[in-house]
PDB file of N, CA and C in Angstrom:
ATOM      1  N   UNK A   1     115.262 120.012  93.689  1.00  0.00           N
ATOM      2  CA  UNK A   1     116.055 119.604  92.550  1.00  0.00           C
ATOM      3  C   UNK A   1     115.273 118.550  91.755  1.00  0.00           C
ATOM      4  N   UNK A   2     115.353 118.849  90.135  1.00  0.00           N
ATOM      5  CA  UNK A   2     114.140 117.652  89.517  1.00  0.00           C
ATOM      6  C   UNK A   2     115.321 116.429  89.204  1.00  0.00           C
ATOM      7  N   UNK A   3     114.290 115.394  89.245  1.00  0.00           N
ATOM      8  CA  UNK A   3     114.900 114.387  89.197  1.00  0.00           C
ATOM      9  C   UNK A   3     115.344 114.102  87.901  1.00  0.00           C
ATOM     10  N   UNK A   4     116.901 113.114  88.264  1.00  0.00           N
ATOM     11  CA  UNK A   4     117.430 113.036  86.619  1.00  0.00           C
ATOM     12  C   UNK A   4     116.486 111.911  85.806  1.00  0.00           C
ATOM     13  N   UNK A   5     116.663 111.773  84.616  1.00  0.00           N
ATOM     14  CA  UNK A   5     115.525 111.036  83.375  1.00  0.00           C
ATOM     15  C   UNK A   5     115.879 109.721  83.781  1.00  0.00           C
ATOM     16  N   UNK A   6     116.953 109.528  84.115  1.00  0.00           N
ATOM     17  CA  UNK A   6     117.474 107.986  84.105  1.00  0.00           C
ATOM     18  C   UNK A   6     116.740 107.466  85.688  1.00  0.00           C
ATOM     19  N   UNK A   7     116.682 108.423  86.538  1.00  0.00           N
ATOM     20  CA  UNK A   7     115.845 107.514  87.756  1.00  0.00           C
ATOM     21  C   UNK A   7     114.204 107.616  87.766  1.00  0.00           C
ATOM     22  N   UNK A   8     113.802 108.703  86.835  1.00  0.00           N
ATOM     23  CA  UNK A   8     112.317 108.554  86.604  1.00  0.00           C
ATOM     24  C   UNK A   8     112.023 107.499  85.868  1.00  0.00           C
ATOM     25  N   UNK A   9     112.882 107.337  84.816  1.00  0.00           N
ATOM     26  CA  UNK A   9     111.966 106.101  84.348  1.00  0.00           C
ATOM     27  C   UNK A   9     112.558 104.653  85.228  1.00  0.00           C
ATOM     28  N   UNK A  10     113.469 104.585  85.877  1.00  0.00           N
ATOM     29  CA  UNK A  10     113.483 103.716  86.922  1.00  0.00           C
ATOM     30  C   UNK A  10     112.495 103.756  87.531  1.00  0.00           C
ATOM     31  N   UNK A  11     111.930 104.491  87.845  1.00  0.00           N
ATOM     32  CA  UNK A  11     110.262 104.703  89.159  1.00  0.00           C
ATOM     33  C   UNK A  11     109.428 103.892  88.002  1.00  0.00           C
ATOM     34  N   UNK A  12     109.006 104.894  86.981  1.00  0.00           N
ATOM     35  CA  UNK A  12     107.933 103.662  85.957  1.00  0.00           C
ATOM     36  C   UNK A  12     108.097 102.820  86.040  1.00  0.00           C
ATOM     37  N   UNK A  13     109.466 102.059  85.194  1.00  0.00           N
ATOM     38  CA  UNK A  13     109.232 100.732  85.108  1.00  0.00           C
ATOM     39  C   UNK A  13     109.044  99.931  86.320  1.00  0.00           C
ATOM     40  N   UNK A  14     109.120 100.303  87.451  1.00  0.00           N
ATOM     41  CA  UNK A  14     109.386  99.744  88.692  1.00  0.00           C
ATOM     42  C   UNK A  14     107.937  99.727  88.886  1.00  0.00           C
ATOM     43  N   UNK A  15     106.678 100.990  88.733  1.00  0.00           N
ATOM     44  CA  UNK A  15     105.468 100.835  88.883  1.00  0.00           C
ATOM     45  C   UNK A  15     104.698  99.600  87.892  1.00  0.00           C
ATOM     46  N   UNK A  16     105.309 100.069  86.545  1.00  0.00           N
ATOM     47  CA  UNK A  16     104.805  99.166  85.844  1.00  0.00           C
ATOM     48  C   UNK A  16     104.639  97.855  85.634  1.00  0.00           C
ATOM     49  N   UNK A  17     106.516  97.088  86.512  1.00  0.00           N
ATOM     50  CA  UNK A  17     106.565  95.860  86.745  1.00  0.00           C
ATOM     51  C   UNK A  17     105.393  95.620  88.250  1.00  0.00           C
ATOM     52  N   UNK A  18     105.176  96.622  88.902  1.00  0.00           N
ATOM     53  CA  UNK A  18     103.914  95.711  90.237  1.00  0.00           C
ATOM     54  C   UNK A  18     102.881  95.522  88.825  1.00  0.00           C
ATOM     55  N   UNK A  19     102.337  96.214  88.240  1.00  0.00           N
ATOM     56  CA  UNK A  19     100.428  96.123  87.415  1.00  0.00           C
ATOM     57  C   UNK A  19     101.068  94.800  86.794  1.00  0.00           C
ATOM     58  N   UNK A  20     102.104  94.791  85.992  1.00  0.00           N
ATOM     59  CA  UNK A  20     102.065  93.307  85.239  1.00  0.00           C
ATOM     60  C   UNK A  20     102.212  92.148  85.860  1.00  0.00           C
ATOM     61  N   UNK A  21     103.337  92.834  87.081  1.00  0.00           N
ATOM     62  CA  UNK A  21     102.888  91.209  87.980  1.00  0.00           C
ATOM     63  C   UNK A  21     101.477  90.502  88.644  1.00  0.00           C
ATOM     64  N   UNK A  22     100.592  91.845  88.879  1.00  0.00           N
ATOM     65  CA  UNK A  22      99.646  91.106  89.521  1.00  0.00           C
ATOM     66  C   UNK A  22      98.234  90.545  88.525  1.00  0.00           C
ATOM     67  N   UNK A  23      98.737  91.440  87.030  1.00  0.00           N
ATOM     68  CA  UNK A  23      98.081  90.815  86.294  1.00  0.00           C
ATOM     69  C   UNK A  23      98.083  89.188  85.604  1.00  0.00           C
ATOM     70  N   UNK A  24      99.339  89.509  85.809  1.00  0.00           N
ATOM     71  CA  UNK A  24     100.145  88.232  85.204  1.00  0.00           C
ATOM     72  C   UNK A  24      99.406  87.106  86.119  1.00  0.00           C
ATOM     73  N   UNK A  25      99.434  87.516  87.110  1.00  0.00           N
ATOM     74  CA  UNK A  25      98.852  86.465  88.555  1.00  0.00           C
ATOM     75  C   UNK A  25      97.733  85.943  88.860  1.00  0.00           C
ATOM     76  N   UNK A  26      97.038  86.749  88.289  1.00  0.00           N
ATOM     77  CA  UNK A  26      95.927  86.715  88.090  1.00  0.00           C
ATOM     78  C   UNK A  26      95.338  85.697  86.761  1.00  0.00           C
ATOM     79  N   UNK A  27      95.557  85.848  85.692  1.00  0.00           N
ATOM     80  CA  UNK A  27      96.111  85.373  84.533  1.00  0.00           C
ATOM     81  C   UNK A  27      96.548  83.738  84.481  1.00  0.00           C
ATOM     82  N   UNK A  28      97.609  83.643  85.123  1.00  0.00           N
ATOM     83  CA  UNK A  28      98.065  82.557  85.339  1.00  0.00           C
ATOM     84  C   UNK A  28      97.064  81.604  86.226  1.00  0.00           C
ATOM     85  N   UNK A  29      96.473  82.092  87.457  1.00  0.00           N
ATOM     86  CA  UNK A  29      95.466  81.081  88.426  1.00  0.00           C
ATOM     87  C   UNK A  29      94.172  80.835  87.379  1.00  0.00           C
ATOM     88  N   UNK A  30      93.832  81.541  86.038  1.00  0.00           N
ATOM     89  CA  UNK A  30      92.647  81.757  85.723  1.00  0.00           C
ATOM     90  C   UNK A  30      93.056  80.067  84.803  1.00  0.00           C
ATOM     91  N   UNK A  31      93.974  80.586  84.198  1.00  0.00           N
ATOM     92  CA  UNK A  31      94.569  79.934  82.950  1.00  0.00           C
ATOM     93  C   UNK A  31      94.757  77.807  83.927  1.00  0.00           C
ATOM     94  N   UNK A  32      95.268  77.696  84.967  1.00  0.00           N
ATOM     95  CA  UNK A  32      95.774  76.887  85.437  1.00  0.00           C
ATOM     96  C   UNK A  32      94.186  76.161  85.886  1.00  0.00           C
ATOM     97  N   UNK A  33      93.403  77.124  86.904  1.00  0.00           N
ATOM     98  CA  UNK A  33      92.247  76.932  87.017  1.00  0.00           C
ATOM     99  C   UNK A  33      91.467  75.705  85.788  1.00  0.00           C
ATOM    100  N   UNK A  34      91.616  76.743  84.709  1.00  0.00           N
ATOM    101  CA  UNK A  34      90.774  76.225  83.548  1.00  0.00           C
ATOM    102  C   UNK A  34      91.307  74.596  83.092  1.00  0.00           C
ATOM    103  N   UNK A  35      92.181  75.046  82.775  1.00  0.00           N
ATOM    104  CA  UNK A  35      93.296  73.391  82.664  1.00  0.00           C
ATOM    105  C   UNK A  35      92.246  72.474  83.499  1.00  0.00           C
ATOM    106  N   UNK A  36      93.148  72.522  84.837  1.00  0.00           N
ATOM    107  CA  UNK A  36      92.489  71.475  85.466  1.00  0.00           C
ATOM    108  C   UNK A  36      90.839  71.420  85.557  1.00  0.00           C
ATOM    109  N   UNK A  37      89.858  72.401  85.394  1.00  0.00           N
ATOM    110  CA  UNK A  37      88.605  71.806  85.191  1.00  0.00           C
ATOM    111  C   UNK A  37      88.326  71.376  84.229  1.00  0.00           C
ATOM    112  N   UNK A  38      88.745  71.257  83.089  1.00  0.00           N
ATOM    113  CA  UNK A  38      88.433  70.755  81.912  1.00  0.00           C
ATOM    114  C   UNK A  38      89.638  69.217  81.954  1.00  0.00           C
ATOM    115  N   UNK A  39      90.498  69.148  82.664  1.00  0.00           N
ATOM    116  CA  UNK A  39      90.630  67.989  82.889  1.00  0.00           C
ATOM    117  C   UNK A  39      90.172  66.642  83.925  1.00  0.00           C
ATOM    118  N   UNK A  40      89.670  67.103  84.615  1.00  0.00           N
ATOM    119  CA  UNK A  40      88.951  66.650  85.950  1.00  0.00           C
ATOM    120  C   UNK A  40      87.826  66.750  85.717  1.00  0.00           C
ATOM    121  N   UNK A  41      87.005  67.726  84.509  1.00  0.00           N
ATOM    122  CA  UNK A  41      85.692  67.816  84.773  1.00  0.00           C
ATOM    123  C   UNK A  41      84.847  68.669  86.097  1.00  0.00           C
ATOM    124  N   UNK A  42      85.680  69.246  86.729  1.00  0.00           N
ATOM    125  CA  UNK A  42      84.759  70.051  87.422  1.00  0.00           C
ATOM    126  C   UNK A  42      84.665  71.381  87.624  1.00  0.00           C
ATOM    127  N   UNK A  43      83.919  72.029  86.407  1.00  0.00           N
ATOM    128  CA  UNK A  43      83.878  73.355  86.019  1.00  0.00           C
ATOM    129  C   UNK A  43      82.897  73.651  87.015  1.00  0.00           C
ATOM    130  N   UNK A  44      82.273  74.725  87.643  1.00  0.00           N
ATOM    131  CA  UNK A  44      83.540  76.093  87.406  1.00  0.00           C
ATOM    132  C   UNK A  44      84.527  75.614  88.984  1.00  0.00           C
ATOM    133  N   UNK A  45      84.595  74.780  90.180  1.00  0.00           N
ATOM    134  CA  UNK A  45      85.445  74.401  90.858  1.00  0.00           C
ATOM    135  C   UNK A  45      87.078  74.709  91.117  1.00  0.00           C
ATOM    136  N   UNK A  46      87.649  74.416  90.107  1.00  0.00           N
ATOM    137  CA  UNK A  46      88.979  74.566  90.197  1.00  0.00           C
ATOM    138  C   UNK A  46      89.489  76.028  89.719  1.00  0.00           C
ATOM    139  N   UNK A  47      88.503  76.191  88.269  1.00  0.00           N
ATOM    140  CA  UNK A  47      88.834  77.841  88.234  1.00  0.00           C
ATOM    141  C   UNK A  47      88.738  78.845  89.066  1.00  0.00           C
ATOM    142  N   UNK A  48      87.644  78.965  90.347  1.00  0.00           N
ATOM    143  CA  UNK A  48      87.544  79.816  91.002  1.00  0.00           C
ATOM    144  C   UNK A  48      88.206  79.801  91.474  1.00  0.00           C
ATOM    145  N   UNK A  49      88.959  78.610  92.535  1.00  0.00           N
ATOM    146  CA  UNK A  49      90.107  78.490  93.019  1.00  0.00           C
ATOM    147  C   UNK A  49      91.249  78.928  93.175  1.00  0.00           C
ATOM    148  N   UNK A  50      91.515  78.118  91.395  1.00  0.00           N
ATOM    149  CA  UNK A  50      93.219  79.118  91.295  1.00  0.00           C
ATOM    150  C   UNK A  50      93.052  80.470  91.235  1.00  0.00           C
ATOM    151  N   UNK A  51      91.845  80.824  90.196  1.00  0.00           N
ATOM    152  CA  UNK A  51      91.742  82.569  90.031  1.00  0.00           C
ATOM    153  C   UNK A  51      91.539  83.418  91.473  1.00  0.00           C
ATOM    154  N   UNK A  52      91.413  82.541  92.696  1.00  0.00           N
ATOM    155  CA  UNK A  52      91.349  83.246  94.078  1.00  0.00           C
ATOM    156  C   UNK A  52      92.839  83.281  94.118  1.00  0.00           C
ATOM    157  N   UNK A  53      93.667  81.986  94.066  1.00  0.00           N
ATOM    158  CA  UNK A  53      95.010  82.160  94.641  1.00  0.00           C
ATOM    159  C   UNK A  53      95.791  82.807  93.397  1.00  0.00           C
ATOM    160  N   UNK A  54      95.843  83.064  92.398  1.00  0.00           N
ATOM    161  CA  UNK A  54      95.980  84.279  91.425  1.00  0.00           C
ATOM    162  C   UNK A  54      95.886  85.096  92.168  1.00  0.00           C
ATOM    163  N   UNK A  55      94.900  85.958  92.488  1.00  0.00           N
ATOM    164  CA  UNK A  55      94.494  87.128  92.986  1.00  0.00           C
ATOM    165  C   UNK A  55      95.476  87.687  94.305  1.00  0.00           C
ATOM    166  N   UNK A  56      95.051  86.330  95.319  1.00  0.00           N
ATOM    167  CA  UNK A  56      95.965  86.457  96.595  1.00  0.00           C
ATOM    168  C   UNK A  56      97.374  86.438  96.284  1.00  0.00           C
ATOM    169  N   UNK A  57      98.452  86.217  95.419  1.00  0.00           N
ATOM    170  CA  UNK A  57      99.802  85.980  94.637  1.00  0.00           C
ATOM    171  C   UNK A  57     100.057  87.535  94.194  1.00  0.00           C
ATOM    172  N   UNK A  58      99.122  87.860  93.630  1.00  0.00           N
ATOM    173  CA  UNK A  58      99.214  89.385  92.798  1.00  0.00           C
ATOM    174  C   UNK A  58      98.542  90.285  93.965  1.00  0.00           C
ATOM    175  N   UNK A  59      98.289  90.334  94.852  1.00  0.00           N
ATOM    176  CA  UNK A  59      97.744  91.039  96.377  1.00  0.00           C
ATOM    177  C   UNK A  59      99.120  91.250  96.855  1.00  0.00           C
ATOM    178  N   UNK A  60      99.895  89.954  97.255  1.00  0.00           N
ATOM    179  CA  UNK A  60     100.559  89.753  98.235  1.00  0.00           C
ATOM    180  C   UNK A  60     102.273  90.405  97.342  1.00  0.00           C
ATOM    181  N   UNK A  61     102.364  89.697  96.046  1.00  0.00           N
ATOM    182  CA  UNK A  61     103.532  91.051  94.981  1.00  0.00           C
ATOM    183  C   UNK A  61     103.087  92.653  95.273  1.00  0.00           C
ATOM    184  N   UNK A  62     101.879  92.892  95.536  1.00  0.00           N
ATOM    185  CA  UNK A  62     101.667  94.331  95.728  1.00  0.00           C
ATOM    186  C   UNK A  62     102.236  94.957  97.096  1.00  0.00           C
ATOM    187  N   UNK A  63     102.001  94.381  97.813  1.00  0.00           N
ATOM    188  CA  UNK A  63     102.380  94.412  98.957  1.00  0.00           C
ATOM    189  C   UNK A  63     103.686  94.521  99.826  1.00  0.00           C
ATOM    190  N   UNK A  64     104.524  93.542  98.907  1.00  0.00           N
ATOM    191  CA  UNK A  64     105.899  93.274  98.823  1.00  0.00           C
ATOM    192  C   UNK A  64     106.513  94.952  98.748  1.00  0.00           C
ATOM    193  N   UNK A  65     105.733  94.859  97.176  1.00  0.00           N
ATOM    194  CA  UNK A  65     106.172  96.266  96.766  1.00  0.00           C
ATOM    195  C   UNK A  65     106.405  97.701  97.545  1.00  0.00           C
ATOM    196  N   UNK A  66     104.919  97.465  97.745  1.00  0.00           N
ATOM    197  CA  UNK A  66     104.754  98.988  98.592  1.00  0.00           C
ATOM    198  C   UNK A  66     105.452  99.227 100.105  1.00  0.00           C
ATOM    199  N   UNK A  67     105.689  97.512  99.803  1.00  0.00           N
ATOM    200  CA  UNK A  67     106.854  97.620 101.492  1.00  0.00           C
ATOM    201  C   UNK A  67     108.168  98.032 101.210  1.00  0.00           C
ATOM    202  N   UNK A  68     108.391  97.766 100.073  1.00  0.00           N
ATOM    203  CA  UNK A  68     110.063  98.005  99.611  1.00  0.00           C
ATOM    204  C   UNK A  68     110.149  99.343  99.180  1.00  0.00           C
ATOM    205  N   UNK A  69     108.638  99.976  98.599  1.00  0.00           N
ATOM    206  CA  UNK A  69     109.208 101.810  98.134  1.00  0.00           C
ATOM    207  C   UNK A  69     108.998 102.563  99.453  1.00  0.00           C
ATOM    208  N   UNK A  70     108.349 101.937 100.957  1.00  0.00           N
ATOM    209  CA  UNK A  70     108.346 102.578 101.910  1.00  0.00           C
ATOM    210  C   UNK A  70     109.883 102.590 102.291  1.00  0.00           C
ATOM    211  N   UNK A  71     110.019 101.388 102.742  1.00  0.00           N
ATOM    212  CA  UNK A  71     111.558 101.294 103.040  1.00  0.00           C
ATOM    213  C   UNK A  71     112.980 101.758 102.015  1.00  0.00           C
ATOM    214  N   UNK A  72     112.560 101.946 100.619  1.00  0.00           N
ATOM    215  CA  UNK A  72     113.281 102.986 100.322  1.00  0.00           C
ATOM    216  C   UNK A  72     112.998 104.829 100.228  1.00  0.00           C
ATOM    217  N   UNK A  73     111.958 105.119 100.303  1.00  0.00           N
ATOM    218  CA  UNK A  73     111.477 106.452 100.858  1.00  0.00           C
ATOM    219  C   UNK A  73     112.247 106.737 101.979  1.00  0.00           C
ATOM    220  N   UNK A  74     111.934 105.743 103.153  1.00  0.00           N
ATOM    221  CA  UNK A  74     112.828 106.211 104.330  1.00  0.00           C
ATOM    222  C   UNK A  74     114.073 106.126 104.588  1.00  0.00           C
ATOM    223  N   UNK A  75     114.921 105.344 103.761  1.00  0.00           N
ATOM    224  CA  UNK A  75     116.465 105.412 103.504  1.00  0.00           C
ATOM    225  C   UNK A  75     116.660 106.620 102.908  1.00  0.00           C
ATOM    226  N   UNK A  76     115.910 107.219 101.994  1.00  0.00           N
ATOM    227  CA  UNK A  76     116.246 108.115 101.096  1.00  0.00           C
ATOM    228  C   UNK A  76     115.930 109.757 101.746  1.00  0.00           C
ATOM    229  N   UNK A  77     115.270 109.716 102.998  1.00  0.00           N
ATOM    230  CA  UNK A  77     114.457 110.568 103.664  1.00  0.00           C
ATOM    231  C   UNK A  77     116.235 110.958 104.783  1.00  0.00           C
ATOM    232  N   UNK A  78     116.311 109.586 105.334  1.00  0.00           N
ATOM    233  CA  UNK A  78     117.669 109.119 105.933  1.00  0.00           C
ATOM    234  C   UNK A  78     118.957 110.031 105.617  1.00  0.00           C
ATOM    235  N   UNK A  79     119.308 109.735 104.223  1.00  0.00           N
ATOM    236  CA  UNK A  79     120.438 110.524 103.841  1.00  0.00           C
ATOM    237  C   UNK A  79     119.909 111.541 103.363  1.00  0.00           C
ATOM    238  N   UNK A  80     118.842 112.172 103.417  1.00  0.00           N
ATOM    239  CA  UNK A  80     118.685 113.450 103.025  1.00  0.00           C
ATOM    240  C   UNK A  80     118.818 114.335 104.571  1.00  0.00           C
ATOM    241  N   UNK A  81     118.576 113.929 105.440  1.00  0.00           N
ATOM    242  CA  UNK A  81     118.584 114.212 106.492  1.00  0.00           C
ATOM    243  C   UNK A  81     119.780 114.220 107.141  1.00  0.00           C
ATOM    244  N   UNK A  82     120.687 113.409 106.787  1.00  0.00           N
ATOM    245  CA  UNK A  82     122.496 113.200 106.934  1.00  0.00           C
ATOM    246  C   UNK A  82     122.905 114.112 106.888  1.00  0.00           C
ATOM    247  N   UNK A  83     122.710 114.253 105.057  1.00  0.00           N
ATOM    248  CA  UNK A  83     123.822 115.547 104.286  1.00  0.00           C
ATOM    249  C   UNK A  83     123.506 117.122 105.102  1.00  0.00           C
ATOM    250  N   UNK A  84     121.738 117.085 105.733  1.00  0.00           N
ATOM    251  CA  UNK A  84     121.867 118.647 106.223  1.00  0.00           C
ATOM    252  C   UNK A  84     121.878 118.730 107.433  1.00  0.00           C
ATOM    253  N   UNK A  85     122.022 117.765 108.227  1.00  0.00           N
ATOM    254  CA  UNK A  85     122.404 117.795 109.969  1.00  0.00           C
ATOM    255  C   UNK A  85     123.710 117.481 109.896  1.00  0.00           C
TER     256      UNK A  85
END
């Protein structure tokens, strides 16, 4: 049975919100990074830094993710398996 329009694009935006979060995350450690080396003076130091824990932030949202569409795959695997046993 194809899926109705209203839960496919639930799946997109749901894919689309992981890429922006981990971009965003990324983004943000680069951005915060920069701040503080140009306030402290110690370029490139602090940028690599945050842009690591950026990275690890937008790793670890990915992760989240792919744990939550497993665990709904298998709920959904669950009651499919209900309705025909």
């Amino acid at each position: 049975m194809p899926k109705k329009p209203i839960e496919e694009a639930r799946g997109w935006t749901k894919y689309s919100a992981i890429g922006l979060e981990m971009g965003f995350s990324v983004i943000i450690g680069l951005v915060i990074g920069s701040f503080l080396d140009e306030y402290f003076h110690t370029y490139p130091w602090q940028t690599l830094f945050w842009l690591i824990c950026g990275t690890a932030a937008g790793m670890r949202a990915l992760y989240r993710a792919a744990k939550g569409i497993e665990r709904e795959e298998s709920a959904e695997k669950d009651r499919k398996n209900d309705r025909e046993g």
